[in-house]
PDB file of N, CA and C in Angstrom:
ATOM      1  N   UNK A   1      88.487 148.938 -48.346  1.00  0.00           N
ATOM      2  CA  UNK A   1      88.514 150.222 -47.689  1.00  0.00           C
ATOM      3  C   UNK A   1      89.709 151.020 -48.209  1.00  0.00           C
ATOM      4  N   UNK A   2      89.839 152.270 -48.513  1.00  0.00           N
ATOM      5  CA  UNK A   2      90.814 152.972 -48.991  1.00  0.00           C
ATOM      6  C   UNK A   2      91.432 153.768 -48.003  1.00  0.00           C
ATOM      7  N   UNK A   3      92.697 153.837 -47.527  1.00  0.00           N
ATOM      8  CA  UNK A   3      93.403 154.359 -47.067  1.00  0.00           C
ATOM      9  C   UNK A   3      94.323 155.511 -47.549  1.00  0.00           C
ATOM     10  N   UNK A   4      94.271 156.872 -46.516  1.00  0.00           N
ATOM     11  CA  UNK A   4      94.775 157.644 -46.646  1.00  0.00           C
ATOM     12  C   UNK A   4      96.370 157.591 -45.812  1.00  0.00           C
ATOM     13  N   UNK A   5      97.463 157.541 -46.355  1.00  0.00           N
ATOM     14  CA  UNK A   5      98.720 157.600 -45.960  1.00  0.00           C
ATOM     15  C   UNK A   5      99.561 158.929 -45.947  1.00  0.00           C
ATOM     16  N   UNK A   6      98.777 159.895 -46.345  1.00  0.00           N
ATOM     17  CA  UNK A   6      99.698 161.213 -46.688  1.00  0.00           C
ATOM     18  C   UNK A   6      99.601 162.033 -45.216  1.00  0.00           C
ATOM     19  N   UNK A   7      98.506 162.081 -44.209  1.00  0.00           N
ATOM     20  CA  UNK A   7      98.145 162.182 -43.153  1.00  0.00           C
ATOM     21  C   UNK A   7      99.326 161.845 -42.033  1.00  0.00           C
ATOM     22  N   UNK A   8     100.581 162.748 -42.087  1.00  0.00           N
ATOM     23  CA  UNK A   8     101.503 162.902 -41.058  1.00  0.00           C
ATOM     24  C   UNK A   8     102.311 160.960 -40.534  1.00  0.00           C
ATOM     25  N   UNK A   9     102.107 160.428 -41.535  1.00  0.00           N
ATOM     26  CA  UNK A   9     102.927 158.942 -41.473  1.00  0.00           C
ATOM     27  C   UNK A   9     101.658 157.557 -40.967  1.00  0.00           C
ATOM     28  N   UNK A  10     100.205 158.461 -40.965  1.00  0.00           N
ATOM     29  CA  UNK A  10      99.396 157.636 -39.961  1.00  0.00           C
ATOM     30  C   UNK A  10      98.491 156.630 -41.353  1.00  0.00           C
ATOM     31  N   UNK A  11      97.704 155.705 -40.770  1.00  0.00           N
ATOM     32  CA  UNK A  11      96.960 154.966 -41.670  1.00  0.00           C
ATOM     33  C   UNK A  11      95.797 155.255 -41.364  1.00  0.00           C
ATOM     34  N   UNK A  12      95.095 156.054 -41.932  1.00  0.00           N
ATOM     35  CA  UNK A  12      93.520 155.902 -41.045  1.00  0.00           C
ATOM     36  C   UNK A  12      92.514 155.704 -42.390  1.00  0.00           C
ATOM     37  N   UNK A  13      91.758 155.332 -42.088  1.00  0.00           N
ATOM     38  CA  UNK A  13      90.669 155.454 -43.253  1.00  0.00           C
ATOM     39  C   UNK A  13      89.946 156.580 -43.984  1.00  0.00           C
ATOM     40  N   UNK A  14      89.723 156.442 -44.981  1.00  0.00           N
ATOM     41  CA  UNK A  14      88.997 157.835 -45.867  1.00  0.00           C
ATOM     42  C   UNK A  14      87.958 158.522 -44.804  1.00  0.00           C
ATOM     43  N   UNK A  15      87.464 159.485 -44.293  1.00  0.00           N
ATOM     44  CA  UNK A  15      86.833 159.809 -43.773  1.00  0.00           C
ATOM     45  C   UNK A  15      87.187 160.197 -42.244  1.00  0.00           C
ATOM     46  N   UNK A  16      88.061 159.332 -41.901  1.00  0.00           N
ATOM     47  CA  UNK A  16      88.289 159.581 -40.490  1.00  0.00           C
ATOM     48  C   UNK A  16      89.920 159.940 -40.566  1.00  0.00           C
ATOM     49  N   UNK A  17      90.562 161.209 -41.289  1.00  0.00           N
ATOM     50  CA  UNK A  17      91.489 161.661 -41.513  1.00  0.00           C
ATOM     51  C   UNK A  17      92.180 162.550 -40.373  1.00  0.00           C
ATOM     52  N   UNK A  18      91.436 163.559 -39.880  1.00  0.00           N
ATOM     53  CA  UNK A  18      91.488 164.178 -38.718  1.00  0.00           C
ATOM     54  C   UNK A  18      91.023 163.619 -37.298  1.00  0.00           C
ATOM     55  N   UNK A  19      90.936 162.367 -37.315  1.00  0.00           N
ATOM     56  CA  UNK A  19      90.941 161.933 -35.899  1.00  0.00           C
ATOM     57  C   UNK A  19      92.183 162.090 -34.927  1.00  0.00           C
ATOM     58  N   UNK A  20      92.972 161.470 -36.040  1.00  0.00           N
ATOM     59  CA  UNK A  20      94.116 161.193 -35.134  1.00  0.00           C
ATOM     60  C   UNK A  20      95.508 162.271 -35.692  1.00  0.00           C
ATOM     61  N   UNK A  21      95.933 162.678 -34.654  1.00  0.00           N
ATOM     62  CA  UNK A  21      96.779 163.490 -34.921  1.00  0.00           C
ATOM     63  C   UNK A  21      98.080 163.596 -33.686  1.00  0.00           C
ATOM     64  N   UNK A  22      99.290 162.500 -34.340  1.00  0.00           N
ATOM     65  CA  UNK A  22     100.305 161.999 -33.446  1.00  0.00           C
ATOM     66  C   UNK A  22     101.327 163.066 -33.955  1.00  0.00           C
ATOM     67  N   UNK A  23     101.936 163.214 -32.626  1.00  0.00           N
ATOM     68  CA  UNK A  23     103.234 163.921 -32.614  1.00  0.00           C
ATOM     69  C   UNK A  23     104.489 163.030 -32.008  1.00  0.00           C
ATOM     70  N   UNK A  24     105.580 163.137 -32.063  1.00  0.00           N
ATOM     71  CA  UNK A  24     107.054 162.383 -31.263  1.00  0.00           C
ATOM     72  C   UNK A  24     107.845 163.485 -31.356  1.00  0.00           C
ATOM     73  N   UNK A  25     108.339 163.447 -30.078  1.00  0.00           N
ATOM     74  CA  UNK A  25     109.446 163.728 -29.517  1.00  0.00           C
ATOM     75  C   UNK A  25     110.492 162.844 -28.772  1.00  0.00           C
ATOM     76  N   UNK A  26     111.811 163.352 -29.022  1.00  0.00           N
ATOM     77  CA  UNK A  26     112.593 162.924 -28.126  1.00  0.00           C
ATOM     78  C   UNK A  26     113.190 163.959 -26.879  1.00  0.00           C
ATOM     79  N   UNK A  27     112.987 163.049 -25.512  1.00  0.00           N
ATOM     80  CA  UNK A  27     113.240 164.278 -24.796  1.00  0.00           C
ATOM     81  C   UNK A  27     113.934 163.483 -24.002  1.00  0.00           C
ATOM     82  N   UNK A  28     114.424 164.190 -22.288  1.00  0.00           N
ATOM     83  CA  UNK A  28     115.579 163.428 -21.431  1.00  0.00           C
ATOM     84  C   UNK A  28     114.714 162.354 -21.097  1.00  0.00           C
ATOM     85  N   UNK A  29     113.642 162.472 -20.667  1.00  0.00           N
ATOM     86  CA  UNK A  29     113.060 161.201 -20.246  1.00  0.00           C
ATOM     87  C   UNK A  29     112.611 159.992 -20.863  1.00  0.00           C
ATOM     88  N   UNK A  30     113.082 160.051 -22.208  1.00  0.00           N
ATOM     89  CA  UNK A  30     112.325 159.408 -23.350  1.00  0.00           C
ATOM     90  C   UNK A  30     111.965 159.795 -24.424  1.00  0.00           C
ATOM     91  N   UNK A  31     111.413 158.758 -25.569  1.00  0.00           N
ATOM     92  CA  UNK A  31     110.761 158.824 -26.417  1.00  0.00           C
ATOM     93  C   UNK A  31     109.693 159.014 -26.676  1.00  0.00           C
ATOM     94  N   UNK A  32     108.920 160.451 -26.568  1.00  0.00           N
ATOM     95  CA  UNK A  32     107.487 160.524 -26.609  1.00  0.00           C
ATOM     96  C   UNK A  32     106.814 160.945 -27.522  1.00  0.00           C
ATOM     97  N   UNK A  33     105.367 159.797 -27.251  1.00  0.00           N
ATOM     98  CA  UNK A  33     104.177 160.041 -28.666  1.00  0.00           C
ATOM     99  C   UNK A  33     103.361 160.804 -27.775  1.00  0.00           C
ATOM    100  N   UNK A  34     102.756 161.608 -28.210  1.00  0.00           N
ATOM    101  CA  UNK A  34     101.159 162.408 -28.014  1.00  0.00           C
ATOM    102  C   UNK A  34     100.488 162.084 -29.183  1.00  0.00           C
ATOM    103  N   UNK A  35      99.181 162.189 -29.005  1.00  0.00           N
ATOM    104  CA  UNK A  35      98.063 161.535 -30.048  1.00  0.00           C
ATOM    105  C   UNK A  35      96.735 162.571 -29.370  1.00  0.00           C
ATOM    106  N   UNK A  36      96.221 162.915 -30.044  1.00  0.00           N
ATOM    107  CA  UNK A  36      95.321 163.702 -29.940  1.00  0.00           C
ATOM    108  C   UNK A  36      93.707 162.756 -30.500  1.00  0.00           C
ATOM    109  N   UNK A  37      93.147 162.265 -29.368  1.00  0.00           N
ATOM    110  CA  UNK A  37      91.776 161.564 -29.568  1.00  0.00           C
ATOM    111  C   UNK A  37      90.414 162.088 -29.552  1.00  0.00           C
ATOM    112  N   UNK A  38      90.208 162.841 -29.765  1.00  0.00           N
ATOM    113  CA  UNK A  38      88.497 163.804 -29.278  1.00  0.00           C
ATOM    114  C   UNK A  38      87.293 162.402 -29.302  1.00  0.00           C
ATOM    115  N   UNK A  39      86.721 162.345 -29.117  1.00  0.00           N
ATOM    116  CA  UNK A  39      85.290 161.576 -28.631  1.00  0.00           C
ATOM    117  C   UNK A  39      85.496 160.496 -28.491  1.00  0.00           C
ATOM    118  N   UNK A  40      86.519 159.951 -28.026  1.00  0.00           N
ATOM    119  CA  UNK A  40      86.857 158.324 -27.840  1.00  0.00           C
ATOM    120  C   UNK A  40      87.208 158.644 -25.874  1.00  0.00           C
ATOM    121  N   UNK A  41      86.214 157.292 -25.541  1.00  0.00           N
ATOM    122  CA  UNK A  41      86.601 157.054 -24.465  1.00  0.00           C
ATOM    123  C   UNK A  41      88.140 155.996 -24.265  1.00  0.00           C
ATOM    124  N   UNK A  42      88.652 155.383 -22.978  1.00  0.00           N
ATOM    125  CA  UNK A  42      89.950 154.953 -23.204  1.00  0.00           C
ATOM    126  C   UNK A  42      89.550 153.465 -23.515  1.00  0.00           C
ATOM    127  N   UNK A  43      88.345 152.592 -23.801  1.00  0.00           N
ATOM    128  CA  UNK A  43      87.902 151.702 -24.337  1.00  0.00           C
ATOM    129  C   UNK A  43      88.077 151.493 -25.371  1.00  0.00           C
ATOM    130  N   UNK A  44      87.872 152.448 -26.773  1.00  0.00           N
ATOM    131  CA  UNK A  44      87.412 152.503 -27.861  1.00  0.00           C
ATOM    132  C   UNK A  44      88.865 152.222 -28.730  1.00  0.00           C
ATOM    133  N   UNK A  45      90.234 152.939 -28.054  1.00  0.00           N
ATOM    134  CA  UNK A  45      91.549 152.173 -28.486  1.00  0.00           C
ATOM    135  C   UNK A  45      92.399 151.323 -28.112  1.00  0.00           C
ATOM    136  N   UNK A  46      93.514 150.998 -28.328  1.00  0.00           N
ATOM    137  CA  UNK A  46      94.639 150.155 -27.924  1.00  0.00           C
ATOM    138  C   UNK A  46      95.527 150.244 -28.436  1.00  0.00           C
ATOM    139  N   UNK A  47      96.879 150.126 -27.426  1.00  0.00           N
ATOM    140  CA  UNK A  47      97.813 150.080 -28.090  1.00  0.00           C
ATOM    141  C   UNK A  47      98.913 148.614 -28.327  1.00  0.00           C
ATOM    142  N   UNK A  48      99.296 148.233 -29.206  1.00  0.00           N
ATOM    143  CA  UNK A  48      99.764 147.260 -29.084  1.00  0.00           C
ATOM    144  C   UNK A  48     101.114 147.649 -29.676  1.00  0.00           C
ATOM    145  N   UNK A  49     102.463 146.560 -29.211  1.00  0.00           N
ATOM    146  CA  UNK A  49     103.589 147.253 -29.638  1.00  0.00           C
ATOM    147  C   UNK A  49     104.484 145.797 -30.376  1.00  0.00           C
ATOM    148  N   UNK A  50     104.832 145.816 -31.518  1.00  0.00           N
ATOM    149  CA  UNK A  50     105.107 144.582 -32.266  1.00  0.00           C
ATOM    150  C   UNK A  50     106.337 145.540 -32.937  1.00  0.00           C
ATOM    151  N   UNK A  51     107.404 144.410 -32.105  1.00  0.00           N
ATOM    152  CA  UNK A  51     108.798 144.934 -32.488  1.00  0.00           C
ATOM    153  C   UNK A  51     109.023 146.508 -32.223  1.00  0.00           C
ATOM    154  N   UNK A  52     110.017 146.796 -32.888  1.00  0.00           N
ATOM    155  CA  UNK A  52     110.208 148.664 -32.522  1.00  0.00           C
ATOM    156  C   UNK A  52     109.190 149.662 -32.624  1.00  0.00           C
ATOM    157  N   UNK A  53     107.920 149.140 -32.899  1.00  0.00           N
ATOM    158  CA  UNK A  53     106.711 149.841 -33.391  1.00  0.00           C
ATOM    159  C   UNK A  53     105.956 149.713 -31.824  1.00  0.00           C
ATOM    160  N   UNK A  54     105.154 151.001 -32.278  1.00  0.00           N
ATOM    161  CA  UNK A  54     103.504 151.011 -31.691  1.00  0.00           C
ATOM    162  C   UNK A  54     102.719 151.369 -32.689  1.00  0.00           C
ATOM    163  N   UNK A  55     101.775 150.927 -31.879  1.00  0.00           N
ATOM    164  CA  UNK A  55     100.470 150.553 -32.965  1.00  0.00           C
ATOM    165  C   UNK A  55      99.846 150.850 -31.907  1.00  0.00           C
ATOM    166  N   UNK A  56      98.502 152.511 -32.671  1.00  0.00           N
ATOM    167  CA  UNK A  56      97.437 152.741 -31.946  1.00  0.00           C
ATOM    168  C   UNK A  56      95.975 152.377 -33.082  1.00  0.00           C
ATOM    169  N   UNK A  57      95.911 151.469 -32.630  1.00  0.00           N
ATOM    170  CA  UNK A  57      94.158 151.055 -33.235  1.00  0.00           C
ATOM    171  C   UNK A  57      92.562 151.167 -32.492  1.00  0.00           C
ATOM    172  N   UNK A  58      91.583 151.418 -33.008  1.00  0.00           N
ATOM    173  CA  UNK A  58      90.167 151.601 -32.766  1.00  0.00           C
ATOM    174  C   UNK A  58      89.616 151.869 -33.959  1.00  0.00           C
ATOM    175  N   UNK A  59      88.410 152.347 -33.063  1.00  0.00           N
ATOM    176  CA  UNK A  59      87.208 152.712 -33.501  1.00  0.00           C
ATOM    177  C   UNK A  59      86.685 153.493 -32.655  1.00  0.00           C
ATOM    178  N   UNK A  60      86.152 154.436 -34.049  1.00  0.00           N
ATOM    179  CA  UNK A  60      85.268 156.008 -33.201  1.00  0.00           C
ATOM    180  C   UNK A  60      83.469 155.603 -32.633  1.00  0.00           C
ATOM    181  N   UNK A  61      83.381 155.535 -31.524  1.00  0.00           N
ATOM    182  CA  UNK A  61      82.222 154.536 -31.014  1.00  0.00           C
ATOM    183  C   UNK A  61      80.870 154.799 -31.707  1.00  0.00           C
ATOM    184  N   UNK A  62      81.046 156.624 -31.703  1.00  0.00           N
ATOM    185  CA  UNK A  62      79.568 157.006 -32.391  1.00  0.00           C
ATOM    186  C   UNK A  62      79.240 156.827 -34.212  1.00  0.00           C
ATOM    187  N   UNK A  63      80.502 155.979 -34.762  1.00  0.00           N
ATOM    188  CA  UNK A  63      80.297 155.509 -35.765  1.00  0.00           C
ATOM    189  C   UNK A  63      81.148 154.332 -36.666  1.00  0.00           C
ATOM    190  N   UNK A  64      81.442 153.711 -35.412  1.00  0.00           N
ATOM    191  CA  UNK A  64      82.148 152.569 -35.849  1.00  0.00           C
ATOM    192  C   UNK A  64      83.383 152.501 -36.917  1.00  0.00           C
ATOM    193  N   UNK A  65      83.900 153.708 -37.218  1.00  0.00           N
ATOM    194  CA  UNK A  65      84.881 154.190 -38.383  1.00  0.00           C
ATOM    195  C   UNK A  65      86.391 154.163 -37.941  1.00  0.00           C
ATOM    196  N   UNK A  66      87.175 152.642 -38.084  1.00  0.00           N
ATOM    197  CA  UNK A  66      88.372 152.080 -37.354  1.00  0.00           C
ATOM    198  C   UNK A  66      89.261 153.543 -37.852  1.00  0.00           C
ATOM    199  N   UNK A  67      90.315 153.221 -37.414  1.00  0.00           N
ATOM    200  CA  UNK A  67      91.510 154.050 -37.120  1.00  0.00           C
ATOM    201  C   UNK A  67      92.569 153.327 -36.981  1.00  0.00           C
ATOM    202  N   UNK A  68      93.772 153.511 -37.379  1.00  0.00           N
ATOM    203  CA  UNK A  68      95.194 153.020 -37.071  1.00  0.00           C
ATOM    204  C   UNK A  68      96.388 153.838 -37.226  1.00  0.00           C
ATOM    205  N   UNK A  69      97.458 153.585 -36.598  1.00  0.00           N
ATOM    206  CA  UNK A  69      98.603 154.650 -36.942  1.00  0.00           C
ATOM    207  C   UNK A  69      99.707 153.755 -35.995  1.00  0.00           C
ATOM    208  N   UNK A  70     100.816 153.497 -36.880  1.00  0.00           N
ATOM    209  CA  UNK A  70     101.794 152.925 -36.643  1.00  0.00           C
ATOM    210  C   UNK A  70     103.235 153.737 -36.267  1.00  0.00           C
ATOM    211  N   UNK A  71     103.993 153.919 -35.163  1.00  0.00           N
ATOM    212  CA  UNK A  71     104.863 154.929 -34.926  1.00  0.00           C
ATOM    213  C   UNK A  71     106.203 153.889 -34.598  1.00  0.00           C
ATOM    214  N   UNK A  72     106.925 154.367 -35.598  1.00  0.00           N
ATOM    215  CA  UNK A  72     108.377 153.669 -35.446  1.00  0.00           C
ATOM    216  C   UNK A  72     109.328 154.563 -34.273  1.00  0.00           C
ATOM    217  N   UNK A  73     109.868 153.584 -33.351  1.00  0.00           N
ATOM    218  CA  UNK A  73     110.631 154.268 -32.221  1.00  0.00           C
ATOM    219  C   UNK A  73     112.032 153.533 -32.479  1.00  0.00           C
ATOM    220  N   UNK A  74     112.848 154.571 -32.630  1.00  0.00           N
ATOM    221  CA  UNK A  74     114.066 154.490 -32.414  1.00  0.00           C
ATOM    222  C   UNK A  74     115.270 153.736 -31.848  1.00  0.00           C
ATOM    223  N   UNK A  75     116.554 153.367 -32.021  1.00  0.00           N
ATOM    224  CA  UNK A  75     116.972 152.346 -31.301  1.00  0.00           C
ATOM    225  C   UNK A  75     117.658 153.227 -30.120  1.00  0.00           C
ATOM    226  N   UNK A  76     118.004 152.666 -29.245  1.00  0.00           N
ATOM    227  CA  UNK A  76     118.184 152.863 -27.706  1.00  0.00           C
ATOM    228  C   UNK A  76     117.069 152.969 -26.982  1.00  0.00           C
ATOM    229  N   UNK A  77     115.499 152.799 -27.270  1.00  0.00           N
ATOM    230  CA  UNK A  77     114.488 153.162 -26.273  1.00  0.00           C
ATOM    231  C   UNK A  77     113.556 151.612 -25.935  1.00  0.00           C
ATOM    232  N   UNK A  78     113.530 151.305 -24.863  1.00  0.00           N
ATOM    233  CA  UNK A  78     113.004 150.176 -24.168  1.00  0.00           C
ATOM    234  C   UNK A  78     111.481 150.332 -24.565  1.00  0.00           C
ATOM    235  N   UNK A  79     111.027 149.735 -25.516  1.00  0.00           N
ATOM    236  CA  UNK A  79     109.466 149.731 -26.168  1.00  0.00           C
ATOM    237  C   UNK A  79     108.496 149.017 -25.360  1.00  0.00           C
ATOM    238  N   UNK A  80     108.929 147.801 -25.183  1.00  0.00           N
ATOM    239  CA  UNK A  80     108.806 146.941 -23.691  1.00  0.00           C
ATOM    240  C   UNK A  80     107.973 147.732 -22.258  1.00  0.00           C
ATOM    241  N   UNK A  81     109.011 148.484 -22.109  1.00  0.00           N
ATOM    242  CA  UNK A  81     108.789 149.059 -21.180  1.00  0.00           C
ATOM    243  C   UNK A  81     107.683 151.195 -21.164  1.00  0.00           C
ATOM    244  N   UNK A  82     107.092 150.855 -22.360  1.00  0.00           N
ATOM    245  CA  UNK A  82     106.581 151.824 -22.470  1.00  0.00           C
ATOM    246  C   UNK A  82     105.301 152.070 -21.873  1.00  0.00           C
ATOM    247  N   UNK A  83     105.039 153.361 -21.214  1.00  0.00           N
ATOM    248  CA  UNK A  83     103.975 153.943 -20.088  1.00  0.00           C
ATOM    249  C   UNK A  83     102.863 154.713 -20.813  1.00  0.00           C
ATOM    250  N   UNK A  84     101.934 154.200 -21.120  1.00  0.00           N
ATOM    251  CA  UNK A  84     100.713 155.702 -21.691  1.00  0.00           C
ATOM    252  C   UNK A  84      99.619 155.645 -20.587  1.00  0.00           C
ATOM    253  N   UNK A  85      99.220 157.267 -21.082  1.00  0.00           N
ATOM    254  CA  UNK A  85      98.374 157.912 -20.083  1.00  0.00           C
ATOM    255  C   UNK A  85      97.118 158.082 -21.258  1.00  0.00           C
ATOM    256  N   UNK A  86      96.242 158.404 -20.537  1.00  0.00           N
ATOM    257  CA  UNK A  86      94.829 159.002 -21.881  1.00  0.00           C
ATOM    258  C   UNK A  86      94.217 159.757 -20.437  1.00  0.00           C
ATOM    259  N   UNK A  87      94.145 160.980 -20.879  1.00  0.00           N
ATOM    260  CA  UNK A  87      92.767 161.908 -20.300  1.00  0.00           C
ATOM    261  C   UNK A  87      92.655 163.050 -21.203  1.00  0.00           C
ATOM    262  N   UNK A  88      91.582 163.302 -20.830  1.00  0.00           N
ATOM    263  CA  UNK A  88      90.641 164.236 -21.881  1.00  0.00           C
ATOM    264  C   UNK A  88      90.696 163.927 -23.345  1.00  0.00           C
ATOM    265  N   UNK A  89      90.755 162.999 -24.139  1.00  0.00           N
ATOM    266  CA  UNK A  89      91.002 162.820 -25.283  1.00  0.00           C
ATOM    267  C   UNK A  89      92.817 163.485 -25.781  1.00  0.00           C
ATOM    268  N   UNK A  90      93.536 163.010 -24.705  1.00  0.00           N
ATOM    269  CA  UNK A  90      95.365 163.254 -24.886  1.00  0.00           C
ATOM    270  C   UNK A  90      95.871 162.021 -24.256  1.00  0.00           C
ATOM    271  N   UNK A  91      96.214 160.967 -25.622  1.00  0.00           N
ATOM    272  CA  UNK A  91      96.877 159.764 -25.076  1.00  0.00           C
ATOM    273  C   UNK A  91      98.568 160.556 -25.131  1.00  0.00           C
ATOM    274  N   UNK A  92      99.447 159.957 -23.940  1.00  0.00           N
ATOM    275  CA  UNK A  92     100.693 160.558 -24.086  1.00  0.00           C
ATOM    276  C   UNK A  92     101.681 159.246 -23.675  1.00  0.00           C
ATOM    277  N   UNK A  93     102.205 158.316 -24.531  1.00  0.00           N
ATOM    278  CA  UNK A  93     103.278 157.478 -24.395  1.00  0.00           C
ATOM    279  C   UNK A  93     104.647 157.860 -24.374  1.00  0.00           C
ATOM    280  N   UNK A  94     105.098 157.059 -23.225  1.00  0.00           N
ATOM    281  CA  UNK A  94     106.908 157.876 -23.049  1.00  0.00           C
ATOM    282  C   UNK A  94     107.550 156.099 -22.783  1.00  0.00           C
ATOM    283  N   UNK A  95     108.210 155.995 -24.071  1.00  0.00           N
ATOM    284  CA  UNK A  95     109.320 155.100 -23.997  1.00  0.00           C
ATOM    285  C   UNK A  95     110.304 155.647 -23.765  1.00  0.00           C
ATOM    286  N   UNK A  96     110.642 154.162 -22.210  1.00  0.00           N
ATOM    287  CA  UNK A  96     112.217 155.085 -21.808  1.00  0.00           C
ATOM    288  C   UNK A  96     113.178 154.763 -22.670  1.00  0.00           C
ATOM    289  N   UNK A  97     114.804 155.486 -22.171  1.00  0.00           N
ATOM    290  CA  UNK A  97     115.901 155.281 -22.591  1.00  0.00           C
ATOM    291  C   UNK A  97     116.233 153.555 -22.236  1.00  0.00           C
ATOM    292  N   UNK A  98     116.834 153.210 -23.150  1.00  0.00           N
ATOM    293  CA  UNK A  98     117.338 151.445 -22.847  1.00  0.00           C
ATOM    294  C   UNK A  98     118.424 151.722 -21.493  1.00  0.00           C
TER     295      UNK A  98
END
């Protein structure tokens, strides 16, 4: 499978380039990702967090076409302890301050 990497730091596959579209900020409350999902219910991803990273992986249901995008978080922020939300196709993760 060939991967596109030029796509804002994300890994996604040829074809499914504009799925995902992550932003970070740092703000008082934290370290926050927004990710922008259109036709994925909150089934279809996951997030898993290995070491200072998150990792958002799936698949787009109406065509089985995986997705990934790996977001490096910063030191002082408790990764551990990180909170995401998903509605309307707007996942929004806020890692707190350590």
């Amino acid at each position: 499978m060939d991967y596109d990497y030029s796509k804002r730091g994300c890994l996604l596959p040829e074809g499914c380039k504009d799925l995902l579209d992550v932003s970070k900020q740092k703000a008082e409350s934290g370290f926050i990702v927004t990710a922008r999902l259109p036709e994925l219910r909150s089934g279809d991803f996951e997030i898993k967090v290995e070491g200072r990273s998150l990792r958002i992986v799936g698949k787009l249901s109406s065509s089985q076409v995986p997705f990934e995008s790996v977001i490096e978080v910063p030191p002082g922020y408790g990764v551990a302890d990180a909170q995401a939300t998903y509605f309307k196709g707007q996942l929004r993760i806020v890692v707190p301050k350590c």
